[in-house]
Protein backbone atom coordinates (compact mmCIF):
# COMPACT_ATOMS: atom_id res chain seq x y z
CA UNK A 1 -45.22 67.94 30.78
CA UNK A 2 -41.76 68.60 31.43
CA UNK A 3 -39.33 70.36 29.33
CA UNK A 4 -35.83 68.92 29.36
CA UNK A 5 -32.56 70.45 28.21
CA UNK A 6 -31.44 68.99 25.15
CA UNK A 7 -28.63 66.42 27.00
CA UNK A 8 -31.45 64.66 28.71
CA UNK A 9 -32.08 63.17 25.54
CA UNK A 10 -28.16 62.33 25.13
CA UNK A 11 -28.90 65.46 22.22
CA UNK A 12 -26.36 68.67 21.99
CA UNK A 13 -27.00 71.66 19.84
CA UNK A 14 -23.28 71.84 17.38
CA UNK A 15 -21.79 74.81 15.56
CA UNK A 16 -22.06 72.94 12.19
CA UNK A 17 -19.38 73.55 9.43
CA UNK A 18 -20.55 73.30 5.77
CA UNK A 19 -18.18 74.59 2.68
CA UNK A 20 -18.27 77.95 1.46
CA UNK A 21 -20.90 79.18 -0.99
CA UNK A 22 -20.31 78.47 -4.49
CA UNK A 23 -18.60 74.83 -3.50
CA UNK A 24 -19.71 71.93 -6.03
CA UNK A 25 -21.40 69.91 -3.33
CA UNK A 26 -22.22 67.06 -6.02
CA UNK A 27 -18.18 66.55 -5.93
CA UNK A 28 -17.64 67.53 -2.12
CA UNK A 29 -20.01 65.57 -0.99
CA UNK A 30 -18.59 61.10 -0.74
CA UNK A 31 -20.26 58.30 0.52
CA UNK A 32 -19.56 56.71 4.15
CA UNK A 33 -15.94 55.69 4.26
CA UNK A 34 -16.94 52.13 5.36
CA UNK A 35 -18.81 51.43 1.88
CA UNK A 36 -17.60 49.12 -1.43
CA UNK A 37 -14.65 48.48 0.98
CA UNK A 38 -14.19 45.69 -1.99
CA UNK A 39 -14.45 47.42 -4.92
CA UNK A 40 -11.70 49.45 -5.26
CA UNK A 41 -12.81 50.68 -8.87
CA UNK A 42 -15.73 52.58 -7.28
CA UNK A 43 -13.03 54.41 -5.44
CA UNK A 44 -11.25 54.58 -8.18
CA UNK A 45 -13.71 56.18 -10.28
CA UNK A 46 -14.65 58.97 -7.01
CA UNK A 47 -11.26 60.36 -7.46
CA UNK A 48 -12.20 60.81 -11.36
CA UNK A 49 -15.01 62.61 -10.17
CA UNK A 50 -13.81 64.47 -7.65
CA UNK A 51 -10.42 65.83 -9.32
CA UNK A 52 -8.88 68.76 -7.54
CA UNK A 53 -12.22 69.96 -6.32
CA UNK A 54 -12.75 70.80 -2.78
CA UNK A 55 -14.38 67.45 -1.45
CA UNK A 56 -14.69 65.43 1.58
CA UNK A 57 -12.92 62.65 0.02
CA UNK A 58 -9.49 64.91 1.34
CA UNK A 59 -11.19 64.52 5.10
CA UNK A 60 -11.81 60.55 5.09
CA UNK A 61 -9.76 57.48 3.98
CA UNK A 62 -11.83 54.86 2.98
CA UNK A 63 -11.74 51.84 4.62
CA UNK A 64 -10.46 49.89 1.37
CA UNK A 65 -7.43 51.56 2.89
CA UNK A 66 -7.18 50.43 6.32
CA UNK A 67 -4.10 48.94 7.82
CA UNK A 68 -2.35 48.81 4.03
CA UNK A 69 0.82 50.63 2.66
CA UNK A 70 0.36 53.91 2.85
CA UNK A 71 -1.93 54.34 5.26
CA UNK A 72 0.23 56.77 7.22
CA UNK A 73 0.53 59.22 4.31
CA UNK A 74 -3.22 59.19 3.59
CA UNK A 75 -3.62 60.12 7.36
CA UNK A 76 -0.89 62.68 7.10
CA UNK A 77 -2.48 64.48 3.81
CA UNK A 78 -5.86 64.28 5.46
CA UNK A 79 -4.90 66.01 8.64
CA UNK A 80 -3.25 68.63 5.92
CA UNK A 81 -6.21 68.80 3.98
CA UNK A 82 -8.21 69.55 7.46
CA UNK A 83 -5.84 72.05 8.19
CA UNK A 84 -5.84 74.05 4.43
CA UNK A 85 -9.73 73.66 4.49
CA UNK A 86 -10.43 75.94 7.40
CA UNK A 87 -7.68 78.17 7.04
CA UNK A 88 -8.40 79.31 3.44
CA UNK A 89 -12.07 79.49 4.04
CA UNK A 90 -13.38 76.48 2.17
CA UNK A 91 -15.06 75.43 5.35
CA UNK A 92 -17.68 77.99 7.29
CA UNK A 93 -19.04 77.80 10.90
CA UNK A 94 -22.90 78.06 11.16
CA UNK A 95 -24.41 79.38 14.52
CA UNK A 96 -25.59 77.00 17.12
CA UNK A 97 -28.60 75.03 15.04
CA UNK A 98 -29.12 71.46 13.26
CA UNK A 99 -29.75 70.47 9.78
CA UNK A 100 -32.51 69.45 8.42
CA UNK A 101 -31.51 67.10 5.41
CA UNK A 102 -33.61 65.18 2.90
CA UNK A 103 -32.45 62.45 0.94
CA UNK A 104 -34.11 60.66 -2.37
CA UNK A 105 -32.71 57.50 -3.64
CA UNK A 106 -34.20 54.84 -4.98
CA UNK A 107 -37.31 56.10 -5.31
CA UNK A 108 -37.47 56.60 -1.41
CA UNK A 109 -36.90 59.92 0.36
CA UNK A 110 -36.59 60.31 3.95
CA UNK A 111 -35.73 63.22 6.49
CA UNK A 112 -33.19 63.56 8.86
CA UNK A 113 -31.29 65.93 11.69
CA UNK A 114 -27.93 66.56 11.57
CA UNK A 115 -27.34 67.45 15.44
CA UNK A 116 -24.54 65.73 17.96
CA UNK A 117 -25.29 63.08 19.84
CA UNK A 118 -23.44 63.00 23.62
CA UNK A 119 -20.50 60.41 24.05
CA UNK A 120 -21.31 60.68 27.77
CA UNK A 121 -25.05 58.98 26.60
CA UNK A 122 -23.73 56.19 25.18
CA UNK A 123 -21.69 52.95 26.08
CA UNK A 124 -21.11 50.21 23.51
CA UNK A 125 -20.04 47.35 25.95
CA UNK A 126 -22.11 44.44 25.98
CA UNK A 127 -24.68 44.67 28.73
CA UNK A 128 -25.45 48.34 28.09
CA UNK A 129 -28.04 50.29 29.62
CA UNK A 130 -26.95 53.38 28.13
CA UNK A 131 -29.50 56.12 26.50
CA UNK A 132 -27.80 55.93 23.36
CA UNK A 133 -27.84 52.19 22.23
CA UNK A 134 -25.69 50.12 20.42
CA UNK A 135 -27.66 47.80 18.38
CA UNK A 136 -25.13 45.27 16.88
CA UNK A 137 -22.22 43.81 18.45
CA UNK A 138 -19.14 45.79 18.56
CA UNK A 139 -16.27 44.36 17.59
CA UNK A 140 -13.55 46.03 19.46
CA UNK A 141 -10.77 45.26 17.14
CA UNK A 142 -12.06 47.34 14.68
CA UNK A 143 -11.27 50.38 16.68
CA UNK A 144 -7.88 51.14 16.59
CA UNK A 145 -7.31 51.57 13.22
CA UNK A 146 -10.16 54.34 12.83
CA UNK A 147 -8.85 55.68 16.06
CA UNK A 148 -5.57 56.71 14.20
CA UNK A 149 -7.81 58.65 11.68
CA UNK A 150 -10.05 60.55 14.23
CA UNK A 151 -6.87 61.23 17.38
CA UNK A 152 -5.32 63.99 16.52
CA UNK A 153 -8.05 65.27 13.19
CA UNK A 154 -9.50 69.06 14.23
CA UNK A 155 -12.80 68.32 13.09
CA UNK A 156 -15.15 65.37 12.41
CA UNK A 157 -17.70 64.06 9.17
CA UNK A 158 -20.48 62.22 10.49
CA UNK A 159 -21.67 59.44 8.95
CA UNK A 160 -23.23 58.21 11.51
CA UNK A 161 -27.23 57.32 11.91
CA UNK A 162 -29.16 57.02 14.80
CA UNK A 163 -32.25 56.09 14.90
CA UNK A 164 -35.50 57.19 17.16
CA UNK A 165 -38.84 55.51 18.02
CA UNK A 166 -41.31 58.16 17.12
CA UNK A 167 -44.60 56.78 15.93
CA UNK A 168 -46.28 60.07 16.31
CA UNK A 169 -44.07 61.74 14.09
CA UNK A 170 -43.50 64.59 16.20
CA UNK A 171 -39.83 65.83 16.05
CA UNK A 172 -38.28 65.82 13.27
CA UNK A 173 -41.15 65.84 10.50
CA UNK A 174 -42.99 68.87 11.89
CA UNK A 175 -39.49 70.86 11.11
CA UNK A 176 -40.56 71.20 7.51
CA UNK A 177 -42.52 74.53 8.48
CA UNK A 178 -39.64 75.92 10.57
CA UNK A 179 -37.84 79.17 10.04
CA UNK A 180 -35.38 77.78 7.65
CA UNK A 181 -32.08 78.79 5.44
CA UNK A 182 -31.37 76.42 2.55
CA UNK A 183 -27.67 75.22 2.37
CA UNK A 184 -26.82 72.72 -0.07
CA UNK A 185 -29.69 70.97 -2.95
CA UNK A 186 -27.56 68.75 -5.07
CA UNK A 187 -27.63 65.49 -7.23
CA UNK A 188 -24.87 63.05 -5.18
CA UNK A 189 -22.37 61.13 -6.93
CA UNK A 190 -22.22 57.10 -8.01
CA UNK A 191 -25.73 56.90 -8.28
CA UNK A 192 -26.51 58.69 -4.65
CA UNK A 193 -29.92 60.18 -5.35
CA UNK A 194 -30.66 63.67 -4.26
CA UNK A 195 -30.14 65.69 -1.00
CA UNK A 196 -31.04 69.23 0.17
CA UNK A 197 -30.22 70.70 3.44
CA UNK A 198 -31.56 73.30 5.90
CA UNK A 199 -30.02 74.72 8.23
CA UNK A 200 -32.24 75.56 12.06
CA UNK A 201 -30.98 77.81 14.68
CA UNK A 202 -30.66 76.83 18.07
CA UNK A 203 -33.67 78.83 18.97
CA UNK A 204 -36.02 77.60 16.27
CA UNK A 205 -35.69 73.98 17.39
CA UNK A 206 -37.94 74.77 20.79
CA UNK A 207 -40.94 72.63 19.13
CA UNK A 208 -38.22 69.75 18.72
CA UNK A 209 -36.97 70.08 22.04
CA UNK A 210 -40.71 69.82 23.26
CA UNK A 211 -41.45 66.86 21.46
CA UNK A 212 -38.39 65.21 22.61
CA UNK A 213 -39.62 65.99 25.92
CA UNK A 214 -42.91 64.19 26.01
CA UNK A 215 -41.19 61.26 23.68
CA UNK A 216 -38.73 60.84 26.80
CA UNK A 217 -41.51 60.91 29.01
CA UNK A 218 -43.30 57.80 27.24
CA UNK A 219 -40.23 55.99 26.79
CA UNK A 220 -39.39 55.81 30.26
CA UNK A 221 -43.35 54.73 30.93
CA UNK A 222 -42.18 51.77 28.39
CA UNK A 223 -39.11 50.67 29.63
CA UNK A 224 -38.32 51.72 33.12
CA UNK A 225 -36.57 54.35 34.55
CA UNK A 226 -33.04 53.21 33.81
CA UNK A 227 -33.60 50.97 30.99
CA UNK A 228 -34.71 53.74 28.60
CA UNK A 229 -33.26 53.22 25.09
CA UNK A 230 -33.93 56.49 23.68
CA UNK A 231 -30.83 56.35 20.77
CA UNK A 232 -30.87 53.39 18.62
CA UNK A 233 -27.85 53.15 16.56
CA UNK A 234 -28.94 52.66 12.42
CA UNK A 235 -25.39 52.90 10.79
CA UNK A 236 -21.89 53.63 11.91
CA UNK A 237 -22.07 51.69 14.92
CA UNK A 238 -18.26 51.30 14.94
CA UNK A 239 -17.38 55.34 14.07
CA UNK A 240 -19.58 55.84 17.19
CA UNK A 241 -17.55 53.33 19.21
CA UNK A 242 -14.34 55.16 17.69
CA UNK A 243 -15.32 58.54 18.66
CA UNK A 244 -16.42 57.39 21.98
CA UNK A 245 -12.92 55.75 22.61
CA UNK A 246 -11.61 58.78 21.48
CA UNK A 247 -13.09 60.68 23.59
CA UNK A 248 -12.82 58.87 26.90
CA UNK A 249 -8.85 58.85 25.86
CA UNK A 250 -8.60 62.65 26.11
CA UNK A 251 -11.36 62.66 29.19
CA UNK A 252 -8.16 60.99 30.85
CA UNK A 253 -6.29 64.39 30.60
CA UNK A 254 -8.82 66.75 31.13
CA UNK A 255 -10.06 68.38 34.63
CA UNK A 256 -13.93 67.90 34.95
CA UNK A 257 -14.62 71.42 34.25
CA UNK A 258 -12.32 70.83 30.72
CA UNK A 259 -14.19 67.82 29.90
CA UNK A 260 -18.11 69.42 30.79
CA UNK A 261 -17.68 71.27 27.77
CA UNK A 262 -14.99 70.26 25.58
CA UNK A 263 -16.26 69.65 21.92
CA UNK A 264 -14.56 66.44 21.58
CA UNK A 265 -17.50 64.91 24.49
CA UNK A 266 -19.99 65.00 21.64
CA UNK A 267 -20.13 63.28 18.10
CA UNK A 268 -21.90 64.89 14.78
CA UNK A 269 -24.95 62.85 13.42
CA UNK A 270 -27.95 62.25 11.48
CA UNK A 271 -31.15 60.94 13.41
CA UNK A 272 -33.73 59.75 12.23
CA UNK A 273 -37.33 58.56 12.53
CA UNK A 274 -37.70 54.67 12.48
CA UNK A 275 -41.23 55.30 11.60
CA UNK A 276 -40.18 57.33 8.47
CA UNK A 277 -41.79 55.30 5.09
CA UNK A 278 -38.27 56.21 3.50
CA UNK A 279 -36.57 53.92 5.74
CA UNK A 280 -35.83 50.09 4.80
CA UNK A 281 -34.06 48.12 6.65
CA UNK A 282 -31.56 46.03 3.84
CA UNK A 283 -29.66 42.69 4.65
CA UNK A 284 -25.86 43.13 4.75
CA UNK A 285 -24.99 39.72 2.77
CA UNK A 286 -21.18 38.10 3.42
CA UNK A 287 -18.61 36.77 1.12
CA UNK A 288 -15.65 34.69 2.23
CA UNK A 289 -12.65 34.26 0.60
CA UNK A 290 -10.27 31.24 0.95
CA UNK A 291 -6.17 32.01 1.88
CA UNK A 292 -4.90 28.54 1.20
CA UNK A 293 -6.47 28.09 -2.34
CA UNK A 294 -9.08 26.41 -1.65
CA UNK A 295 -12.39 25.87 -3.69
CA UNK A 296 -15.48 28.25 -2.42
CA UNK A 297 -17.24 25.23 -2.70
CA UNK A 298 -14.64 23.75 -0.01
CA UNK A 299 -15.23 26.52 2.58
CA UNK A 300 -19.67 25.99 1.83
CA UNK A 301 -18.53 22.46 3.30
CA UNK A 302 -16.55 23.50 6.03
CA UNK A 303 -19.09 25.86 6.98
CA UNK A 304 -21.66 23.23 7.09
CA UNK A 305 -19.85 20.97 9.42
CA UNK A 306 -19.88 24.10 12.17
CA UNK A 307 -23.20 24.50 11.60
CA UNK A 308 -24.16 21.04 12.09
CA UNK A 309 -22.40 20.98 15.59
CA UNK A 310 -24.20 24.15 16.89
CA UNK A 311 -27.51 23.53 15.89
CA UNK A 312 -30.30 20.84 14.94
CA UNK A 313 -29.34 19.50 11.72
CA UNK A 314 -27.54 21.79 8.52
CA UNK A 315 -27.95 20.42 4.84
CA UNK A 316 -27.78 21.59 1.63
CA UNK A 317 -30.48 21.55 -0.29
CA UNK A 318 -31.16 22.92 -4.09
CA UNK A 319 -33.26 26.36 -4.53
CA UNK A 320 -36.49 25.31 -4.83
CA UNK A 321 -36.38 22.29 -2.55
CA UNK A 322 -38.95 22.34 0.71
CA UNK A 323 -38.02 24.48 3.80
CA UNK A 324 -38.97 22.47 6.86
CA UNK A 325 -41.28 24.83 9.40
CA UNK A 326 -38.56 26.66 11.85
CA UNK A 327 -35.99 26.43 9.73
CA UNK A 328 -33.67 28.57 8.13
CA UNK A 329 -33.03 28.80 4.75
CA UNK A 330 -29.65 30.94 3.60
CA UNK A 331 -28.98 30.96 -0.19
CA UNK A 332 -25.27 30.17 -1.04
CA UNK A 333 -23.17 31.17 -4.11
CA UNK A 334 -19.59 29.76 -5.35
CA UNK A 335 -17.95 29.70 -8.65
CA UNK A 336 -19.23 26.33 -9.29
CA UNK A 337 -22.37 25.63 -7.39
CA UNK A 338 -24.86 27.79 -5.99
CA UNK A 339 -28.12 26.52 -3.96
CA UNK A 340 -29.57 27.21 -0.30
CA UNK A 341 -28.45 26.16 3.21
CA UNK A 342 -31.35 24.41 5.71
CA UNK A 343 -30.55 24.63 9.13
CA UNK A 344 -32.82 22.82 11.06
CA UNK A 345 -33.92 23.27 15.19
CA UNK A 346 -31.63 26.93 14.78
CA UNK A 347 -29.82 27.82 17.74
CA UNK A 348 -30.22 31.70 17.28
CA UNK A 349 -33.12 33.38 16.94
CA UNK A 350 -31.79 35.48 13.53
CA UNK A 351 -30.37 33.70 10.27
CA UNK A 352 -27.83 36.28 11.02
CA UNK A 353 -27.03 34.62 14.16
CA UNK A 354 -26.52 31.06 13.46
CA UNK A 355 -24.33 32.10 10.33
CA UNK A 356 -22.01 34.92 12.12
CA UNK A 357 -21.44 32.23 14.99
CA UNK A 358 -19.91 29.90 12.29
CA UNK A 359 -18.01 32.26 9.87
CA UNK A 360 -16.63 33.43 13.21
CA UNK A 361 -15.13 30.36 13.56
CA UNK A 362 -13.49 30.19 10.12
CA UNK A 363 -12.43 33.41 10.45
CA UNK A 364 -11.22 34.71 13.66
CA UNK A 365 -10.15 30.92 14.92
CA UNK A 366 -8.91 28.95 12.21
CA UNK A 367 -8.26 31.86 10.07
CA UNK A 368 -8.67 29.68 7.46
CA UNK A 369 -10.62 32.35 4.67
CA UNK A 370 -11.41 36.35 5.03
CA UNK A 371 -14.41 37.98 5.30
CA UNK A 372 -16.19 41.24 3.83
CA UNK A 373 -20.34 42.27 4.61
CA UNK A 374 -21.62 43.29 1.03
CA UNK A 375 -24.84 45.56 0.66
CA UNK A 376 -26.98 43.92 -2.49
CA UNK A 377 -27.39 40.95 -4.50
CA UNK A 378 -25.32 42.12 -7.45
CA UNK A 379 -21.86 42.83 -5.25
CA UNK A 380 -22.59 39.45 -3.73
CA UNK A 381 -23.08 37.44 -7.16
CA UNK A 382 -19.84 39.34 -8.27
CA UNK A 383 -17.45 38.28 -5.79
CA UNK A 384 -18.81 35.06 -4.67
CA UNK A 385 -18.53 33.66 -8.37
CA UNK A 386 -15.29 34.35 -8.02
CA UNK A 387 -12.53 31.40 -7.58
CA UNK A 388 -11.79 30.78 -4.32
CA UNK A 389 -14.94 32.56 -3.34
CA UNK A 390 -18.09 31.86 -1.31
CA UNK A 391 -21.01 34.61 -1.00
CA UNK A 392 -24.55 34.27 1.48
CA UNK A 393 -27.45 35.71 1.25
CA UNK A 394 -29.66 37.12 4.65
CA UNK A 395 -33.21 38.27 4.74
CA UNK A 396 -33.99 41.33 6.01
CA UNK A 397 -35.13 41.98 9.80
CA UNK A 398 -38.43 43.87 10.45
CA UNK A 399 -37.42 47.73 11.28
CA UNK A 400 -40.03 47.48 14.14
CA UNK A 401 -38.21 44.81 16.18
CA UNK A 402 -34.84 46.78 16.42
CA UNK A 403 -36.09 49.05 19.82
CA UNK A 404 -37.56 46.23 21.61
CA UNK A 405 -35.70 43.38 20.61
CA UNK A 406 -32.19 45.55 21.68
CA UNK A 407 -33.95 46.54 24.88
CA UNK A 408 -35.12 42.99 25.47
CA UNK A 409 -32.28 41.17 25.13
CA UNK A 410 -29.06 43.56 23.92
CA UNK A 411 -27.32 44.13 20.55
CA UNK A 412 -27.95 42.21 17.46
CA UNK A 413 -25.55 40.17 16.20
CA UNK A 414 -22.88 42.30 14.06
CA UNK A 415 -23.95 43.59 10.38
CA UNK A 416 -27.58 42.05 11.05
CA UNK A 417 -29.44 44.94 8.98
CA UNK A 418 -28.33 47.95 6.94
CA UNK A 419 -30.48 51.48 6.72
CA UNK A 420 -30.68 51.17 2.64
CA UNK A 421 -28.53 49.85 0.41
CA UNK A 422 -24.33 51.01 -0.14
CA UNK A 423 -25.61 53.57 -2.70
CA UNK A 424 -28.58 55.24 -0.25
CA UNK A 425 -25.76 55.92 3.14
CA UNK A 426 -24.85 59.11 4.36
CA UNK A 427 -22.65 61.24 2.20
CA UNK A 428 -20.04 63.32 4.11
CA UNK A 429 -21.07 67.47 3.77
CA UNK A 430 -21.26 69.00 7.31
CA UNK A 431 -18.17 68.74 9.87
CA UNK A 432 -17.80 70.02 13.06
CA UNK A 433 -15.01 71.18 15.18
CA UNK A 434 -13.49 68.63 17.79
CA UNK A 435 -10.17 69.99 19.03
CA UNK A 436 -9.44 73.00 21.40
């Protein structure tokens, strides 16, 4: 067998940055910035918790934020709050190693690496053949705005997942019985669970790097040298695409020998093992909401004409009426009615699918309602009972499709699956140096 270097894998070995000991990691440590992005009370209530703690809710704006008043200051006292953080000591530079983090919520624990993953590995335009994999459809428009966050920001948070096919359990699990230094074991805010991390040095992570090896190996048996999917994006598909826009931005002024090695090339991440019993692949329901006043039960109409032009036939039917075989049943919820949507002879091959293509249409073409992605049943029945409101409900997709269905035939269609529900994402704790 041969033993690659870690960038064959699209893998780079980072100098992590974690606070300083004695920090309250149950108060530094925030959910993923692109969570309860309509539910500003859970924000509200962070900054309760957090007070004037040292916490990673200074680093990140949430994305209830995003491209409203005061956005500009937020990014201002962030980059400040970078700045005070490493010059007073609150943030510490580990040697060259990973982190091995486990996670309980739920009643489901799983393990992950914190390593960086190589911008140069990964391409998010459709069509990609790319190592690292996007696995949904990017929507490019969403860029920008995070781009003003991370251009210009000294260091990174990751929340970012990526997922690898390793039935064998051979790389990350086995890192249990390496020479370890505990970091962080805390309780995590807003009903977060538990997490405890451990922090690997570079040269302890040889039996990783081995495994990787003969898991590269095998995947290019499987899907052809050039065609080897070997990152599969699980969450933060769109801070990947960021940092990747990012970085080919500043590639622009860089000599090659500048950009071989310049931190900014890579991004900081957790991977993890799709095989891993602690990880469920959750729907990510939608809610629209109407601009011109209209009735949610107005917009479940609308929506029902579109789908009747792009595929077989589109009723609505009550809850417990009969689902014809092949076709698609998608619950619906409004202020006055709720029931289930049958779409007959589907066009798509995911519920997902046939849905996005429509609310697309309402949303990006006649602009005629807004549109948020909700994790769990309880956010959805809140806001889509709401007047004015209209929520949907999406099954969840079979974790063991995602490698060879994205191989097969590309990304998913956008916000098809979430790694856990909003509560069980990645908490910001380690950072990681970006600028020179």
């Amino acid at each position: 067998m041969a033993l690659y270097d870690w960038g064959k894998f699209g893998f780079h070995i980072p100098e992590i940055m974690v606070p300083k000991k004695g920090t309250d990691f149950s108060k530094w440590a925030v959910v993923a910035c692109d969570q309860y992005t309509s539910e500003p009370e859970y924000w509200e209530e962070v900054e309760k918790v957090v007070g004037d703690a040292p916490s990673t809710l200074r680093l990140m704006l949430p994305e209830i934020f995003l491209d409203k008043p005061g956005e500009a200051e937020k990014i201002k006292a962030i980059r400040e709050a970078m700045a005070k953080y490493m010059a007073d000591g609150t943030l510490t530079t580990l040697a060259p190693g990973a982190m091995l983090v486990k996670r309980t919520a739920e009643g489901r624990t799983r393990l992950g690496l914190v390593i960086a993953t190589d911008l140069e590995a990964y391409d998010f335009n459709k069509g990609s053949t790319s190592l690292t994999r996007a696995t949904e459809g990017t929507v490019i428009e969403r860029i920008p705005p995070r781009l003003r966050i991370r251009e210009g920001a000294p260091i990174e948070l990751p929340h970012i997942m990526i997922l690898i096919d390793d039935p064998d359990k051979s790389v990350i699990e086995p890192l249990v019985n390496a020479k370890k230094e505990l970091i962080y074991d805390t309780d995590l805010m807003m009903n977060g669970g538990h997490i405890t991390g451990e922090f690997i040095k570079e040269e302890d992570l040889a039996g990783a790097k081995e495994a990787l090896s003969l898991l590269y190996d095998k995947a290019e048996k499987k899907y052809g040298n050039g065609n080897v999917i070997f990152q599969a994006m699980g969450d933060g598909n769109h801070s990947l695409a960021t940092a990747k826009t990012a970085w080919e931005n500043l590639k622009k002024t860089l000599t090659p020998e500048e950009a071989k090695n310049h931190p900014a090339r890579y991004a900081l991440c957790e991977i993890e093992n799709i095989h891993d019993e602690g990880i469920v692949f959750e729907p990510i329901h939608r809610v629209i909401f109407a601009k011109e006043g209209q009735k949610g039960m107005a917009l479940v109409e609308h929506l029902l004409e579109l789908l009747n032009k792009a595929n077989g036939k589109a009723y609505l039917a009550d809850s417990d009426a009969e689902v014809p075989a092949g076709a698609f049943k998608i619950p619906y919820i409004t202020d006055e009615k709720k029931g289930n949507i049958i779409i007959e002879q589907p066009s798509n091959k995911l519920e997902v699918g046939a849905l996005q293509n429509a609310l697309d249409i309402m949303v990006k073409e006649e602009k005629c309602c807004d549109i948020d992605y909700i994790h769990g049943t309880a956010a959805v029945n809140k806001l889509a009972t709401q007047a004015g409101n209209a929520g949907f409900m999406l099954p969840p997709m079979d974790k063991f499709m995602l490698f060879p269905a994205v191989a097969a035939d590309g990304a998913l269609p956008r916000k098809t699956f979430s790694m856990g529900e909003a509560n069980e994402k990645r908490y910001y704790i380690e950072s990681r140096l970006i600028a020179k």
